[in-house]
N, C-alpha and C. Protein backbone atom coordinates (compact mmCIF):
# COMPACT_ATOMS: atom_id res chain seq x y z
N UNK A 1 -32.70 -4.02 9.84
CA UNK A 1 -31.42 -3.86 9.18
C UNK A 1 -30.71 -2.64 9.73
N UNK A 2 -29.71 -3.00 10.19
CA UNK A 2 -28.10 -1.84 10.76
C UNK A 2 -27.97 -1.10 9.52
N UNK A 3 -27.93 0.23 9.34
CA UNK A 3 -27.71 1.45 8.49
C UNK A 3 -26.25 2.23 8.94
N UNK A 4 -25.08 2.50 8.24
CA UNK A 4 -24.53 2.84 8.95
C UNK A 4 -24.11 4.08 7.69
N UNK A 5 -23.82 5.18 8.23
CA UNK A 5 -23.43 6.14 7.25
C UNK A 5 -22.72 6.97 8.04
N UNK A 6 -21.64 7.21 6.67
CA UNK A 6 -20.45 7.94 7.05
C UNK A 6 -20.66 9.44 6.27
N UNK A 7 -20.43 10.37 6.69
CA UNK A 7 -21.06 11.73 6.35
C UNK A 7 -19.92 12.66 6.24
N UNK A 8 -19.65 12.90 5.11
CA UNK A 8 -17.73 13.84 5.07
C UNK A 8 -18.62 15.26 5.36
N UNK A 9 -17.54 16.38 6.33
CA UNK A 9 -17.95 17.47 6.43
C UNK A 9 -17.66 18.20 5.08
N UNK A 10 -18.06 19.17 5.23
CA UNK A 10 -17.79 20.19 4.19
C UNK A 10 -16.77 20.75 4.25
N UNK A 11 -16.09 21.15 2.84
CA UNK A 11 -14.78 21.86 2.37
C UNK A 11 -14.30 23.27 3.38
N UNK A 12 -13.49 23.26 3.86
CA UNK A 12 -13.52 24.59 4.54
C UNK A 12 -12.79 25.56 3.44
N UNK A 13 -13.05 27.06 3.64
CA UNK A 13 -12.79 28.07 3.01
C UNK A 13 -11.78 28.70 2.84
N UNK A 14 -10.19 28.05 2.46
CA UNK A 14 -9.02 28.79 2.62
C UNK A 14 -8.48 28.75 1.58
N UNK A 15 -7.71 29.53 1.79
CA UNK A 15 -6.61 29.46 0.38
C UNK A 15 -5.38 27.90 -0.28
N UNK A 16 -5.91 27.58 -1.22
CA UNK A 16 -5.25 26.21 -1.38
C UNK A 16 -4.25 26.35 -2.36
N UNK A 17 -3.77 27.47 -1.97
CA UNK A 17 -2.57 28.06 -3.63
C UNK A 17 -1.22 27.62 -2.95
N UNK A 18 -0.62 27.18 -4.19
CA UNK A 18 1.30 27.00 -3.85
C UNK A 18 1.44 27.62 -2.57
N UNK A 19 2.16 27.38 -1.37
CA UNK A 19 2.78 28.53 -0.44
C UNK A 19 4.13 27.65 0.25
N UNK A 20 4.97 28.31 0.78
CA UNK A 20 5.82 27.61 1.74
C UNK A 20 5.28 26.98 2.68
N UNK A 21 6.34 26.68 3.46
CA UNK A 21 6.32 25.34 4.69
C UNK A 21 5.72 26.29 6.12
N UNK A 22 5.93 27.59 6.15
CA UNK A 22 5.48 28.30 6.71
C UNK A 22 4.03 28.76 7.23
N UNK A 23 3.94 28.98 5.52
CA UNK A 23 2.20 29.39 5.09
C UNK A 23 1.58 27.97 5.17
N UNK A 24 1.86 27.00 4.81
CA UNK A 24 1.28 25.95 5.04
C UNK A 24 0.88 25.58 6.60
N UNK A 25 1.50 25.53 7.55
CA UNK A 25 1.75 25.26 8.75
C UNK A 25 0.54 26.14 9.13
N UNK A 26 0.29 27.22 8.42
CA UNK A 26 -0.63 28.49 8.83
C UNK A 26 -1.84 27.65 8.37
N UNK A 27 -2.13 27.49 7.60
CA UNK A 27 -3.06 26.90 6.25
C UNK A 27 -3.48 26.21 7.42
N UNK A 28 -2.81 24.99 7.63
CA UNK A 28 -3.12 23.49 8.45
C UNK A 28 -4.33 23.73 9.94
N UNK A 29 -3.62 24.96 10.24
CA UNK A 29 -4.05 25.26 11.69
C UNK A 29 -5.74 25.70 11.13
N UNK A 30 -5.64 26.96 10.55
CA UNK A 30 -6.80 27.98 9.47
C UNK A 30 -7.64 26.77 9.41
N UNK A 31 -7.31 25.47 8.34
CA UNK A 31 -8.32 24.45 7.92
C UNK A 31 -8.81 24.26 9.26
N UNK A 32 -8.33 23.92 10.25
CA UNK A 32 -9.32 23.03 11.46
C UNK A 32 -9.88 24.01 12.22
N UNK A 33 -9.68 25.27 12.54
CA UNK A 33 -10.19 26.40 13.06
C UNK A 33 -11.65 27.71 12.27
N UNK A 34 -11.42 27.10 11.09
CA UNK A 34 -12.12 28.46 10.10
C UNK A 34 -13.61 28.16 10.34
N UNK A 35 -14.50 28.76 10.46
CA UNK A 35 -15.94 28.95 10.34
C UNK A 35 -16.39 29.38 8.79
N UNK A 36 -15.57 29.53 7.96
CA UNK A 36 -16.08 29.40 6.83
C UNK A 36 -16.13 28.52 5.78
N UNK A 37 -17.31 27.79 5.65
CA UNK A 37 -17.31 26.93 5.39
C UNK A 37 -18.64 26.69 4.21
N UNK A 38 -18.13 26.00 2.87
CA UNK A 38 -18.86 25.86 1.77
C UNK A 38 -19.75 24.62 2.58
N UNK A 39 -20.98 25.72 2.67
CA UNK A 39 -21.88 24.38 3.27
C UNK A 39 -22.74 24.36 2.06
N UNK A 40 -22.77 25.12 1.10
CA UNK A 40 -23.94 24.94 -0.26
C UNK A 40 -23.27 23.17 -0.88
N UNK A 41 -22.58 23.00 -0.21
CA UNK A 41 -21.90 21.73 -0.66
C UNK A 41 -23.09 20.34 -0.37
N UNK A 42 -23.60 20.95 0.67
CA UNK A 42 -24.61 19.93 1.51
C UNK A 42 -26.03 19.95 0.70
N UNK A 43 -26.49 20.68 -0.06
CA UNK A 43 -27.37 20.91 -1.04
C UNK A 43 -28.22 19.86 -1.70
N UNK A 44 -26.94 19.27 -2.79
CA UNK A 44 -26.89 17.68 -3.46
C UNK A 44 -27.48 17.37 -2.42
N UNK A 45 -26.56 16.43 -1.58
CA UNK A 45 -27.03 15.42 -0.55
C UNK A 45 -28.51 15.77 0.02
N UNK A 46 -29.10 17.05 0.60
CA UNK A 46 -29.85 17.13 0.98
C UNK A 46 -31.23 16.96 0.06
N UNK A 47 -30.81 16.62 -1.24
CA UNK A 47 -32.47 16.79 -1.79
C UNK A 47 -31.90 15.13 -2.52
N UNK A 48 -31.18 14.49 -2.07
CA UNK A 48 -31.04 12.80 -2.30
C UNK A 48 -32.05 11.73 -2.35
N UNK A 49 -31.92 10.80 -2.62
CA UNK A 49 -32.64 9.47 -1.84
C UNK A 49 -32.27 9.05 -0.68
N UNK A 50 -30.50 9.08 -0.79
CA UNK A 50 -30.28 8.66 0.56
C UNK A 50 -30.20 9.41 1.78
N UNK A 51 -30.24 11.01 1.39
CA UNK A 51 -31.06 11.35 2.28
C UNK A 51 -32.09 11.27 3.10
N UNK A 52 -33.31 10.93 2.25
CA UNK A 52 -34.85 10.85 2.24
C UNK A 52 -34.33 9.44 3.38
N UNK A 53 -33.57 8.35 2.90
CA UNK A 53 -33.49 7.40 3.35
C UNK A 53 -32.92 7.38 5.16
N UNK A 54 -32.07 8.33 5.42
CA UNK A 54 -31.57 8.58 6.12
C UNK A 54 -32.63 9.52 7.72
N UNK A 55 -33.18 10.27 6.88
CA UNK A 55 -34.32 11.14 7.62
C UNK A 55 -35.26 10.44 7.93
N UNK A 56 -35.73 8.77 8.03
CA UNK A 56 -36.21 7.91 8.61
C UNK A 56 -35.88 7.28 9.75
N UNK A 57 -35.11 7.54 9.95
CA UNK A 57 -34.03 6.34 10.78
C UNK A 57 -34.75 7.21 12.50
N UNK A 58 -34.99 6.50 13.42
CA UNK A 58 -35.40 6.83 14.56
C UNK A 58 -34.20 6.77 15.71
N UNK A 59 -33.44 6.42 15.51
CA UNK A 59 -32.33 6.58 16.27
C UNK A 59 -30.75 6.78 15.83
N UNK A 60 -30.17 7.79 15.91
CA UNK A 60 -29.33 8.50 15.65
C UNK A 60 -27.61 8.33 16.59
N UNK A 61 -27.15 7.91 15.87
CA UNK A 61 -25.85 8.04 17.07
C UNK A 61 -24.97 8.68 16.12
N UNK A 62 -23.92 9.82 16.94
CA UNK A 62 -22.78 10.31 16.24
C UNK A 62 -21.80 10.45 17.22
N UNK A 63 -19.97 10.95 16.12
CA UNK A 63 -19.38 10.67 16.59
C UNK A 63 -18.31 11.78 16.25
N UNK A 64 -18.99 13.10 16.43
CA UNK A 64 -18.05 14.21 15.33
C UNK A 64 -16.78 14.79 16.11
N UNK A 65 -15.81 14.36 14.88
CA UNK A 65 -14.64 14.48 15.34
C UNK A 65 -14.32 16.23 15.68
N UNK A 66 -13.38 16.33 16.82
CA UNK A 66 -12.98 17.55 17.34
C UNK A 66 -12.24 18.61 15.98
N UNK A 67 -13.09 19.68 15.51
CA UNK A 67 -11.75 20.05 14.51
C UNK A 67 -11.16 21.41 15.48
N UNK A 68 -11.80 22.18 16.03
CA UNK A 68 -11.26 22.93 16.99
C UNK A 68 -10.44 22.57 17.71
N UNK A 69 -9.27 22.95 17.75
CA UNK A 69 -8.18 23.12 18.71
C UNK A 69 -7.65 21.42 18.48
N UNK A 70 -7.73 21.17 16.98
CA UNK A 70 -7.18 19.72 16.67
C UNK A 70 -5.49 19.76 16.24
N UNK A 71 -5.14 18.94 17.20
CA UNK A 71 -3.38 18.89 17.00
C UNK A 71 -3.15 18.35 15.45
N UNK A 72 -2.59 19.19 14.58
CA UNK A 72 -2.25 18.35 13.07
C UNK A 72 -0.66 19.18 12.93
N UNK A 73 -0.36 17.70 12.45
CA UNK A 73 1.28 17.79 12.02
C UNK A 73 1.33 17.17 10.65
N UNK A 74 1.56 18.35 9.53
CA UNK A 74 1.64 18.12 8.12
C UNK A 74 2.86 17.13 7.89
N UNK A 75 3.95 16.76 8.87
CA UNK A 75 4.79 15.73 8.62
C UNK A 75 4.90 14.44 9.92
N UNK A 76 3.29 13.53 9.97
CA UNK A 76 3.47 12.82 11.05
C UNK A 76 4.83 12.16 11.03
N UNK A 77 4.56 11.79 12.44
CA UNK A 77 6.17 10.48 12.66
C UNK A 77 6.00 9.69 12.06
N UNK A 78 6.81 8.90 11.97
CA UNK A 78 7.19 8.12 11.18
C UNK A 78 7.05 6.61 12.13
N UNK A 79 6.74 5.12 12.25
CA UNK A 79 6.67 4.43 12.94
C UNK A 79 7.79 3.67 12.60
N UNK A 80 8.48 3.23 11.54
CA UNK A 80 9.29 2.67 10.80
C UNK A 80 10.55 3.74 10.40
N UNK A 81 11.97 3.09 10.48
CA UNK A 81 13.13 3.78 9.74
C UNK A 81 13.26 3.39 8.91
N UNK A 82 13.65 3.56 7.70
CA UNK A 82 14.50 2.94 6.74
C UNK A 82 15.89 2.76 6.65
N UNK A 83 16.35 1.62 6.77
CA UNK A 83 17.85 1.70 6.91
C UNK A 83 18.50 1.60 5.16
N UNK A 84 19.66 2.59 5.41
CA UNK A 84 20.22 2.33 3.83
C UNK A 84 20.52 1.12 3.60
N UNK A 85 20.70 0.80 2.15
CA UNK A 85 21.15 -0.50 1.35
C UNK A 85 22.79 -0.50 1.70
């Protein structure tokens, strides 16, 4: 049987308070760059079943996405216009 598991990283460590379009833009970059990172988050999971379940498995493939030096735009394009009524 194919096992397939999807594994969310951990929360990174920044400030998530009200700020402008400015500070945000700052924020955006900070999230994909910061090394600080709530890894006690991984804790739970690690004393799981599906852990236990997981730490069996003899072959391993991954696929971890780039967060360093990751292009993010807090207002992607748009693929569609809306035309007025």
């Amino acid at each position: 049987m194919t096992t397939l598991a999807l594994i969310r990283h951990v929360t990174p460590l920044i400030d998530r308070g009200v700020c402008d379009a400015a500070e945000a833009a700052r924020r955006a970059i900070l999230y994909d760059t910061t090394q600080s990172l709530a890894l006690y988050q991984t804790d739970k999971f690690k004393s799981s079943a599906a852990y236990e379940k997981l730490a069996g498995i003899s072959r391993i493939y991954s696929s971890p996405l780039p967060r360093d030096g990751a292009k993010f735009s807090p207002f992607p394009t748009a693929r569609f216009r809306l035309r007025p009524l």
